[in-house]
Protein backbone atom coordinates (compact mmCIF):
# COMPACT_ATOMS: atom_id res chain seq x y z
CA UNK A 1 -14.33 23.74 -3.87
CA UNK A 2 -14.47 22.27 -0.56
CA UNK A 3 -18.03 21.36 -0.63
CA UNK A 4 -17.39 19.87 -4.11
CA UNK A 5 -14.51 17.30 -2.09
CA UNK A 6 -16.86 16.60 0.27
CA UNK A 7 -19.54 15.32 -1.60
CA UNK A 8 -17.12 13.45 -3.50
CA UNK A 9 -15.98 11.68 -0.63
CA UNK A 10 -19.76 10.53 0.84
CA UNK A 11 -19.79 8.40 -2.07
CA UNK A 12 -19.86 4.95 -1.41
CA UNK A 13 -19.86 5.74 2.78
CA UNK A 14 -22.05 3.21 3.72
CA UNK A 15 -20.86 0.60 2.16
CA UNK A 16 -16.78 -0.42 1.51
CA UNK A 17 -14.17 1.89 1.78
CA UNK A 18 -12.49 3.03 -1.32
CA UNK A 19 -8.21 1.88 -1.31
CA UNK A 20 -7.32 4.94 -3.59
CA UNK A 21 -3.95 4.81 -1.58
CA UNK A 22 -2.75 1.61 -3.09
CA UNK A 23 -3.37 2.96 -6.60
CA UNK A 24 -0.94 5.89 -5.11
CA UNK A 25 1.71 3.78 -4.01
CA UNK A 26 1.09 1.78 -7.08
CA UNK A 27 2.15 5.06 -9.20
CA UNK A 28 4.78 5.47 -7.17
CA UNK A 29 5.84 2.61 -8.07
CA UNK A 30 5.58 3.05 -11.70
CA UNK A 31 7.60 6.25 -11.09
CA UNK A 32 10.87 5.15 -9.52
CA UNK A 33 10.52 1.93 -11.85
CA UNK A 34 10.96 4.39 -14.98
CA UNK A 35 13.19 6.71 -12.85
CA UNK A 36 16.00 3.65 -12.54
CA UNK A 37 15.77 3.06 -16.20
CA UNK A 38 16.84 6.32 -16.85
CA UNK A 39 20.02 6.74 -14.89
CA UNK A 40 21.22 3.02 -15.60
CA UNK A 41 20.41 3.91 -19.63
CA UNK A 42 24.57 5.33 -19.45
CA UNK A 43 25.78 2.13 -17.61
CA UNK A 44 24.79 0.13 -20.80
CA UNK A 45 25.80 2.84 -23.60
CA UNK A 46 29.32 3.44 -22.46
CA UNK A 47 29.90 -0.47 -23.20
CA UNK A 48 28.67 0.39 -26.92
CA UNK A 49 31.34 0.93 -29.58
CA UNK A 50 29.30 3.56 -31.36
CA UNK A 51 28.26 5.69 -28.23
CA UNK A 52 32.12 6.00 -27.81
CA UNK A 53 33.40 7.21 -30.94
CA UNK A 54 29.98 9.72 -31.20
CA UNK A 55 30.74 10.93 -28.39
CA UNK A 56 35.01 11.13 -28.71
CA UNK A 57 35.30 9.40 -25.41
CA UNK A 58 36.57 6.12 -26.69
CA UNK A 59 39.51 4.73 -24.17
CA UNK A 60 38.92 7.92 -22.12
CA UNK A 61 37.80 6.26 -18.76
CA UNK A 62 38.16 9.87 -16.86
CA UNK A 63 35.26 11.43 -19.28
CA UNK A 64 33.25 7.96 -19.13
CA UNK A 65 33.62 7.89 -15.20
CA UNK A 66 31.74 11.37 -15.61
CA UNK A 67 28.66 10.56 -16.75
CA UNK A 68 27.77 8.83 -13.86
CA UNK A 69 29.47 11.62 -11.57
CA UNK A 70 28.30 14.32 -13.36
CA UNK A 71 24.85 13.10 -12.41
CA UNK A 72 25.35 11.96 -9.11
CA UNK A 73 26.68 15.83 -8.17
CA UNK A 74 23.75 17.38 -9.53
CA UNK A 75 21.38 14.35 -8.25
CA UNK A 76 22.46 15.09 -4.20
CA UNK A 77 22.57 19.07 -5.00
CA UNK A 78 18.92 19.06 -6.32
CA UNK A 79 18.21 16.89 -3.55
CA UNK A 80 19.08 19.26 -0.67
CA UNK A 81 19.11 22.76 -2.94
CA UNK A 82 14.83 21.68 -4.46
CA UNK A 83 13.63 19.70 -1.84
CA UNK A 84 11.36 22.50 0.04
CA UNK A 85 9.73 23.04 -3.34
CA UNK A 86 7.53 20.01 -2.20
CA UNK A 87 6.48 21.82 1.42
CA UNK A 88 5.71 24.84 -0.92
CA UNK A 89 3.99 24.03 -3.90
CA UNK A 90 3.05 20.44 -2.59
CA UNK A 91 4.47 16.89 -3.78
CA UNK A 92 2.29 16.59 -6.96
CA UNK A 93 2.93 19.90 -8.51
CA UNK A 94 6.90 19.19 -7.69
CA UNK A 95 7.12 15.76 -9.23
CA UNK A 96 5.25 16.82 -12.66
CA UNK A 97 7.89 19.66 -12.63
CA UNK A 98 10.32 16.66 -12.31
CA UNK A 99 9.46 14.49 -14.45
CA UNK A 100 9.45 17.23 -17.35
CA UNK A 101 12.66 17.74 -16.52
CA UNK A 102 14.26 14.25 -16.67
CA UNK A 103 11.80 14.23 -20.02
CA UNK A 104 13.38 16.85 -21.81
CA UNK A 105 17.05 15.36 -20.33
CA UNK A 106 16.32 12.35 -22.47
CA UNK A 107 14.91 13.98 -25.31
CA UNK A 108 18.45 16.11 -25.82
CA UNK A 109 20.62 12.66 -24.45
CA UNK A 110 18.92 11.46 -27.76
CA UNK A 111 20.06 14.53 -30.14
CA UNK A 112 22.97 15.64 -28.89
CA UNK A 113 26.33 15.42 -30.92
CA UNK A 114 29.24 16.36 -28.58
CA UNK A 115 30.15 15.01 -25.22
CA UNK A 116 29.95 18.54 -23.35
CA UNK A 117 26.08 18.32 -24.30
CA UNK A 118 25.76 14.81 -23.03
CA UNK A 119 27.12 15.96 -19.52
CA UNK A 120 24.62 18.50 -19.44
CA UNK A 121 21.90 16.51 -20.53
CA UNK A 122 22.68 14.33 -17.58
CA UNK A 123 23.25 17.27 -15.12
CA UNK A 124 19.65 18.21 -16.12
CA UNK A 125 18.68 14.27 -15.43
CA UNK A 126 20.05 14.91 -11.96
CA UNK A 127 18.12 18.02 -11.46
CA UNK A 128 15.17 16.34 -12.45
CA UNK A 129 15.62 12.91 -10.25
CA UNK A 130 16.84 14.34 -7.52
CA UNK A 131 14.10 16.53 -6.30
CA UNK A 132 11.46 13.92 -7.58
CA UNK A 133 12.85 11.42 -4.93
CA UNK A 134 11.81 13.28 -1.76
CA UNK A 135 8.48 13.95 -2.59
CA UNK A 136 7.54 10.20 -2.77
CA UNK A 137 8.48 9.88 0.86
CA UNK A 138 6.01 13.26 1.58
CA UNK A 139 3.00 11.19 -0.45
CA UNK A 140 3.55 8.10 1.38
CA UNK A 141 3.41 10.13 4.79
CA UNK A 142 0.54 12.60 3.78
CA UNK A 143 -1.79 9.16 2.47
CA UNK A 144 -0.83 6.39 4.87
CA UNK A 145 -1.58 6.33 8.68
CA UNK A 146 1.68 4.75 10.41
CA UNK A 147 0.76 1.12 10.73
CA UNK A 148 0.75 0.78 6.81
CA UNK A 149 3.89 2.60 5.73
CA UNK A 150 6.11 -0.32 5.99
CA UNK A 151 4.29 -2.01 3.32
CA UNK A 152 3.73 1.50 1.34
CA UNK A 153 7.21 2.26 0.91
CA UNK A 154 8.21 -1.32 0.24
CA UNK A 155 6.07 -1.79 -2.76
CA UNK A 156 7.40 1.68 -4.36
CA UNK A 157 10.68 0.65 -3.44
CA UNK A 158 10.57 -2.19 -5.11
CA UNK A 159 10.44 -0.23 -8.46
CA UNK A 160 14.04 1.04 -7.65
CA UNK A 161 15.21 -2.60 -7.71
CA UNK A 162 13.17 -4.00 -10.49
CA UNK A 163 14.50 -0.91 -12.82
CA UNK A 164 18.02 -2.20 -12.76
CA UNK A 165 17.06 -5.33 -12.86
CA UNK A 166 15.89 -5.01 -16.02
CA UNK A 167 17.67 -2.12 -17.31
CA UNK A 168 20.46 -4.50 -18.98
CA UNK A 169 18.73 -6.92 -20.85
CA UNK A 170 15.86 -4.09 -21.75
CA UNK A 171 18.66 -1.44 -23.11
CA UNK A 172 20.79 -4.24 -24.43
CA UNK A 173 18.07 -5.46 -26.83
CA UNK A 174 17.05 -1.44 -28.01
CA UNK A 175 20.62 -0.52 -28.22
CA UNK A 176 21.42 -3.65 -30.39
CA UNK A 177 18.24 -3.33 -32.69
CA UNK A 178 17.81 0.29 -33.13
CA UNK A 179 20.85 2.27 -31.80
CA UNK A 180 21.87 3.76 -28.48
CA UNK A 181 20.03 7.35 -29.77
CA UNK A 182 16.97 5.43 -29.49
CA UNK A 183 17.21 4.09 -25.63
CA UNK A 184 16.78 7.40 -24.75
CA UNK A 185 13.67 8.37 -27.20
CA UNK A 186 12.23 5.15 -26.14
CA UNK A 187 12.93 6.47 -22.06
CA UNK A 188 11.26 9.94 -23.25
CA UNK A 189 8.16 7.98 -24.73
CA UNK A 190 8.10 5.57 -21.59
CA UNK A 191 8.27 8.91 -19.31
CA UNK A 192 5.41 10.02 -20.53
CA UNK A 193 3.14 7.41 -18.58
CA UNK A 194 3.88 8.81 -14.93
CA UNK A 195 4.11 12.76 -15.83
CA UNK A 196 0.12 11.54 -17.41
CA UNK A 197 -0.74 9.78 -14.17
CA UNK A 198 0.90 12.44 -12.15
CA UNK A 199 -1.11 15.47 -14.05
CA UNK A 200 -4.71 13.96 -13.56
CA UNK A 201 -4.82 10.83 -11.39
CA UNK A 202 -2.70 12.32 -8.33
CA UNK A 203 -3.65 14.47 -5.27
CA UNK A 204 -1.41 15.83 -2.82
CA UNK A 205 -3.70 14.50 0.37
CA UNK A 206 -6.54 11.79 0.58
CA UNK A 207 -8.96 14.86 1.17
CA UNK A 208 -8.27 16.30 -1.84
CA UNK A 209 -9.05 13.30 -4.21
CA UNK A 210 -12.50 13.15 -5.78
CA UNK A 211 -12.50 8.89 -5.57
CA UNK A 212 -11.60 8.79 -2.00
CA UNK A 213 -14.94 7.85 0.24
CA UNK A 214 -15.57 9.20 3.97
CA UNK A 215 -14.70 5.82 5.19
CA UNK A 216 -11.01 5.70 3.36
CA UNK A 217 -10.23 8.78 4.53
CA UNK A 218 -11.58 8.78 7.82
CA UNK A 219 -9.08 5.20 8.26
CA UNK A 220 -6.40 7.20 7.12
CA UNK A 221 -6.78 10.53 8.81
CA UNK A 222 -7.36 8.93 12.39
CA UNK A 223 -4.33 7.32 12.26
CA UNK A 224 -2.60 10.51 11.23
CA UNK A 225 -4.38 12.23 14.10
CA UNK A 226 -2.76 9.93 16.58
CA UNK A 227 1.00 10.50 15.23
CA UNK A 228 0.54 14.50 15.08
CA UNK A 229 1.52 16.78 18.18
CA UNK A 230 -0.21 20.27 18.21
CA UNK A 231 1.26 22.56 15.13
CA UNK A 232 1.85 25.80 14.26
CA UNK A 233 0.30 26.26 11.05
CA UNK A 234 2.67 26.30 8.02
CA UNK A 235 1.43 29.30 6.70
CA UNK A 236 2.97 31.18 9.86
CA UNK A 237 6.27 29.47 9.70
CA UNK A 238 9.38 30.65 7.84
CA UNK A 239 11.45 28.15 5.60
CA UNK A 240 14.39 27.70 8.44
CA UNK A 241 11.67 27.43 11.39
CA UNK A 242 10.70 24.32 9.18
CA UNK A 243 14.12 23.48 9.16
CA UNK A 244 15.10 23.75 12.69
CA UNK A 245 11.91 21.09 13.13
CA UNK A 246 14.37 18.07 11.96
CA UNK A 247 17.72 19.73 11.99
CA UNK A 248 17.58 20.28 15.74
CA UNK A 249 17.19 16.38 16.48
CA UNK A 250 19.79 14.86 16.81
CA UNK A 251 18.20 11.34 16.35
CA UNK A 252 17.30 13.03 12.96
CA UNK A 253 21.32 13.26 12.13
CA UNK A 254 21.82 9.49 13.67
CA UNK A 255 19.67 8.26 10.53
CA UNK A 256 21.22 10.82 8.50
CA UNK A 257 24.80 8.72 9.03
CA UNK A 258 23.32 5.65 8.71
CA UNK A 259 21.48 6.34 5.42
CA UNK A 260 25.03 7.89 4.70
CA UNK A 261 27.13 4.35 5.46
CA UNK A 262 24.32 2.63 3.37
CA UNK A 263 24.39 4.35 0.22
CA UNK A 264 28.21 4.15 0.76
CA UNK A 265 28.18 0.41 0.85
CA UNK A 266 25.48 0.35 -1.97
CA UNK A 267 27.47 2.21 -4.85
CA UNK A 268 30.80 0.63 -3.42
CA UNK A 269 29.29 -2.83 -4.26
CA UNK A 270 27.57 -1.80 -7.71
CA UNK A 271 30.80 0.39 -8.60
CA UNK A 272 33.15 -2.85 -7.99
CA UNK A 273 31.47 -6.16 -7.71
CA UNK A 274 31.83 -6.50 -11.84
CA UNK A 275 35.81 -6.21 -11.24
CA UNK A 276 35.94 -7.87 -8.05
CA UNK A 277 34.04 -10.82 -9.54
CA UNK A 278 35.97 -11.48 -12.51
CA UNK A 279 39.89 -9.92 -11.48
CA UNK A 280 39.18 -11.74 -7.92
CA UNK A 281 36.98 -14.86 -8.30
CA UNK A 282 37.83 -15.60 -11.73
CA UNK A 283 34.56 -15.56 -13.30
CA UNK A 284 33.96 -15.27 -16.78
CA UNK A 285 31.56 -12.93 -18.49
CA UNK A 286 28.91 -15.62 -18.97
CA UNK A 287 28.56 -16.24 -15.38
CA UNK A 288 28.34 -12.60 -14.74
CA UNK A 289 25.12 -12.17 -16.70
CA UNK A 290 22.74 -13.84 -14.38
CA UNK A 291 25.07 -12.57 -10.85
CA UNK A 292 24.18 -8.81 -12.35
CA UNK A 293 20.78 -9.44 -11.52
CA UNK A 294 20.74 -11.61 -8.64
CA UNK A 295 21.58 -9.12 -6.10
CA UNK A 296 18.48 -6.79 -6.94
CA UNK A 297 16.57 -9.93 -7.02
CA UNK A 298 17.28 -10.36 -3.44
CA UNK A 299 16.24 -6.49 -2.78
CA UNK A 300 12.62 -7.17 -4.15
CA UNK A 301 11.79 -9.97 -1.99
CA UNK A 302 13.68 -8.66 1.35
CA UNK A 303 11.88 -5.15 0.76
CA UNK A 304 8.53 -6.88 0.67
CA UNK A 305 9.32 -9.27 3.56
CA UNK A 306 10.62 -6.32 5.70
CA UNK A 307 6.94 -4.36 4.88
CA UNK A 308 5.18 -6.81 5.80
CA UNK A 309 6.93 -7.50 9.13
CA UNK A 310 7.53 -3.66 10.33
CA UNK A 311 3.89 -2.82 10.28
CA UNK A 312 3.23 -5.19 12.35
CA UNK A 313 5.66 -4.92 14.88
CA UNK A 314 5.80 -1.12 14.91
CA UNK A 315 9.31 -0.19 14.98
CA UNK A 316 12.33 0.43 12.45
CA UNK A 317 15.36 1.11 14.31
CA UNK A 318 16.04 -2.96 15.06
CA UNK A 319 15.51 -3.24 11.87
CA UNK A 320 18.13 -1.49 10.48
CA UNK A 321 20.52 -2.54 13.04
CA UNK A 322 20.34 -5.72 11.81
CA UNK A 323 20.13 -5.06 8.33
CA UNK A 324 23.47 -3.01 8.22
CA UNK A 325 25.14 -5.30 10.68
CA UNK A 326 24.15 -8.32 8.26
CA UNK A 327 25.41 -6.32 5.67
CA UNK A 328 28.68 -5.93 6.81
CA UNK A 329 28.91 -9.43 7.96
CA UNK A 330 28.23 -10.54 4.31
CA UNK A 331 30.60 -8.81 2.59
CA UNK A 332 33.47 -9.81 5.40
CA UNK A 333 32.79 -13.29 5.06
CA UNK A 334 32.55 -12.73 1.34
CA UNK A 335 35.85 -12.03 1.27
CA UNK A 336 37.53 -14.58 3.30
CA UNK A 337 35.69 -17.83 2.11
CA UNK A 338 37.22 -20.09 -0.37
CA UNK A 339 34.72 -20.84 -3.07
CA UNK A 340 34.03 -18.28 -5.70
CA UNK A 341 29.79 -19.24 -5.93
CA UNK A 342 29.97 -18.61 -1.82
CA UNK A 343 31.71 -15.53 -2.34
CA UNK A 344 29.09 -13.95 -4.74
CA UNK A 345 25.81 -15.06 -2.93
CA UNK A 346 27.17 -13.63 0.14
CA UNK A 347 27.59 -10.44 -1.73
CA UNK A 348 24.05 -10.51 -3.54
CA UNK A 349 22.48 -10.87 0.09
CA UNK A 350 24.29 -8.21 0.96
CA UNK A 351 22.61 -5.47 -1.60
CA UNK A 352 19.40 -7.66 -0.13
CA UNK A 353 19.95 -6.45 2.84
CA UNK A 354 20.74 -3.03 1.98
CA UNK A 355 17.42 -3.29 0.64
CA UNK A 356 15.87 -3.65 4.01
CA UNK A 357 17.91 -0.43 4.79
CA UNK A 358 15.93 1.56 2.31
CA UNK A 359 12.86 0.51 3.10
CA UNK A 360 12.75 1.11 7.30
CA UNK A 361 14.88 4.12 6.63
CA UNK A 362 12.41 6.05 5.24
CA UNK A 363 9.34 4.85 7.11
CA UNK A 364 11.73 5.67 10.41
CA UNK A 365 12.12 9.51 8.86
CA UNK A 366 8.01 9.55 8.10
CA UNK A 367 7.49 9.14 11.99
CA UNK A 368 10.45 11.50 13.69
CA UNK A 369 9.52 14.52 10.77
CA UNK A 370 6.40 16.27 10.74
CA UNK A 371 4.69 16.51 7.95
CA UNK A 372 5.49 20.23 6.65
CA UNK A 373 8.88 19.78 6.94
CA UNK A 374 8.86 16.08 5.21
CA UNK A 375 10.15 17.08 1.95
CA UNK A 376 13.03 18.94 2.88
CA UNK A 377 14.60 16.48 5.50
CA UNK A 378 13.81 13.88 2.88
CA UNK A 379 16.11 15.85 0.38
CA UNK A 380 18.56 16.77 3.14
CA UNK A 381 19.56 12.99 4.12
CA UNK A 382 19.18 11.63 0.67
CA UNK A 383 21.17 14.34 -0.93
CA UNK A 384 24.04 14.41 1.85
CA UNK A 385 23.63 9.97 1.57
CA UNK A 386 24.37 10.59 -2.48
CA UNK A 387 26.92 13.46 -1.97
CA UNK A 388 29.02 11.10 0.13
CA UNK A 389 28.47 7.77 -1.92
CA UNK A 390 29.61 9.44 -5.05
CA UNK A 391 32.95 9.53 -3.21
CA UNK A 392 32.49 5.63 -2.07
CA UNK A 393 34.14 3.74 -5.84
CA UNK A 394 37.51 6.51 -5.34
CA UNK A 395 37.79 5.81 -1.64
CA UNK A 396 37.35 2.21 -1.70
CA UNK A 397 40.02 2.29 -5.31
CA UNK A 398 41.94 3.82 -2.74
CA UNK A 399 42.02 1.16 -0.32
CA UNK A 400 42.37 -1.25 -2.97
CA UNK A 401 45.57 0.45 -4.02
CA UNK A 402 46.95 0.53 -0.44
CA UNK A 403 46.40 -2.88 0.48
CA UNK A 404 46.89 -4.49 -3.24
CA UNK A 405 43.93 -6.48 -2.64
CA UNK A 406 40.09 -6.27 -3.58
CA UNK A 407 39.80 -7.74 0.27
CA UNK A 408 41.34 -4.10 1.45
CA UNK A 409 38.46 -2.29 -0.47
CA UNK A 410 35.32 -4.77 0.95
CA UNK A 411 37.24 -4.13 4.28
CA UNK A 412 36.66 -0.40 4.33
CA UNK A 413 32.54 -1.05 3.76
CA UNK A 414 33.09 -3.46 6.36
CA UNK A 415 34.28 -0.63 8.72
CA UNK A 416 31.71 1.60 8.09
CA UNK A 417 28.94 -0.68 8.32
CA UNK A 418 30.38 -1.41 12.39
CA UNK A 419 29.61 2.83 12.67
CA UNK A 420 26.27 2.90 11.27
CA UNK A 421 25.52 -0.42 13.84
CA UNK A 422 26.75 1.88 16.95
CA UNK A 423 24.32 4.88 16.12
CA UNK A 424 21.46 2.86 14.96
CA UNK A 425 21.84 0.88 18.50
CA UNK A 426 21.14 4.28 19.96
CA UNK A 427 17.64 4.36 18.51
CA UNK A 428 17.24 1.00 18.96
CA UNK A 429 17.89 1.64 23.17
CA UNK A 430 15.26 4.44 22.46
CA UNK A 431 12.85 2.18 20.92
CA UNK A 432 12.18 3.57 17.90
């Protein structure tokens, strides 16, 4: 087998080196693209008359609230609890497991006939997701030398804020034509394309794939080399001596908290800009249609921008201070100014910065975790990040009805964005 890969990769050595990484990131891409379509299907169904009465849940905002909770629990468990599988069986093998699973979720979201099967439909969807998530993070590390990750995880990331960016119009129209039954065939069918390119375009390391040249991988591999301290070999090692590589570093758990505040701030925003927007700044439901997609529009270009520009300065951590710190200064002066258009572009650039959160938090994570144990602190901070944020729309309604003002509830995010400055700035001292 090995002299097979080998041969494979002279081809082509003496001329141009092959970029069979960018057509990785590119499926990546595709991936968490189709991913976001999936979970954002519900947002668009439970504003459909006939979803409601199918599923008895009509004026029942408790048993509409959880369909989105129901998968965010099992989303953040699979996260943490499935995770490893990608250290173990590697991050290809994981992610077709994966993305069967979130196929056959929307296969029975499209035939079920009571609510109870609906919830565990999307508890499945959760499963599925949340384990797929990690292992992009362990491709990007295992096929990109550090001084091209920035851009490699801004492009995939990108697909998570082009999906619900065009989630609403693209489930409105199937919804409205064919029925909400067929929104989730037509996810199944659409599904199909990455669990394809996943099965037979896909390697789990550059040295492994037949269409990567000596020259591509030897670009790639020296830069890995540099980045890579002596290691025990993972063969030797037992699941928590992987474990104790990340969990023991405590600049590990400063980016856990951070990712934490950001995904708190994130679903806060998506879970009450609609209401705040219309109850607070007295906007109607026409002028809501193009602000729903403005925000994520600002996520796609900052991700890209912020690529671009960490590459080539070669840190994160100043980065994200000023991302979250912008963040929070958005959404206070979003809700102290006057005019209602103000108020909502400071709140768009505020998801755009969050964007720029996402983006250096995981290229941070690719250089402080070594590569055996990438998969499982991956699912570790984005599971305990999700645990927490479920909680962020109750906390923040909370707020809301203490202070008897939407202000009270963009306050709190406020607040929490000033922690997650203070232990970024320790990283930042530390120049990472």
């Amino acid at each position: 087998m090995s002299e097979k890969i080998v041969g494979s990769l002279d081809i082509g050595a003496s001329g141009n080196p092959t970029r069979q990484r960018f057509f990785i990131v590119s499926v990546l891409f595709i991936g968490i693209f189709i991913a976001f379509l999936d979970r954002v299907n519900v947002s668009v169904l439970v504003a459909n008359e006939q979803f409601l009465m199918e599923m008895g849940i009509k004026g029942q905002p408790v048993k509409i609230g959880m369909l989105m909770t129901s998968f965010l629990a099992a989303y953040g468990i699979a996260q943490v609890a499935l995770s490893p599988l990608g250290d173990y069986l590697g991050p290809r093998k994981a992610m077709i497991i994966s993305i069967a699973l979130w196929g056959v979720a929307m296969l029975m979201g499209g035939l079920v006939a009571t609510f109870a099967m609906m919830i565990i439909a999307r508890i499945l969807l959760g499963i599925g997701e949340g384990f797929y998530y990690p292992m992009q993070i362990t491709l990007i590390k295992n096929w990109f030398p550090p001084q091209e990750r920035g851009r490699a995880n801004s492009i995939w990331l990108i697909g998570q804020s082009l999906g619900p960016a065009m989630a609403m119009p693209f489930f409105a129209y199937i919804i409205g034509s064919f029925g909400w039954r067929e929104s989730f065939f037509v996810c199944f069918l659409v599904g199909l394309i990455p669990l394809y390119l996943f099965c037979f375009h896909i390697a789990d390391t550059p040295r492994e794939h037949k269409k990567v040249n000596s020259l591509e991988l030897n670009h790639i591999e020296e830069g890995l080399v540099k980045e890579r301290k002596p290691e025990v070999s993972a063969s030797k090692e037992t699941f928590w001596q992987r474990v104790k590589l990340f969990a023991n570093d405590y600049r590990f758990w400063l980016v856990v908290f951070w990712y934490l505040v950001v995904n708190f701030v994130f679903w806060g925003l998506v879970s009450w800009l609609p209401s705040y927007l219309k109850a607070a700044r007295g906007f109607s439901w026409e002028e809501m249609g193009w602000l729903a997609s403005l925000p994520f529009i600002f996520g796609i270009v900052f991700k890209a921008i912020t690529g671009y520009i960490i590459d080539r300065v070669g840190r994160c951590a100043p980065f994200q201070l000023a991302a979250i710190f912008f963040t929070g200064l958005c959404v206070y002066l979003a809700a102290i100014v006057p005019g209602k258009y103000f108020s909502a572009m400071l709140l768009s650039l505020s998801v755009g910065f969050i964007g720029v959160c996402t983006t250096t938090a995981w290229t941070l994570l690719q250089k402080l975790v070594p590569t055996k144990s990438i998969s499982t602190a991956t699912g570790t901070m984005s599971g305990i990040s999700t645990g927490f944020s479920a909680l962020s729309p109750v906390i923040i309604g909370i707020c809301i009805s203490m202070t008897g003002s939407y202000d009270g509830g963009l306050f709190c995010m406020v607040g929490m964005t000033v922690l997650a400055s203070l232990a970024m700035s320790v990283l930042v001292i530390q120049k990472y």
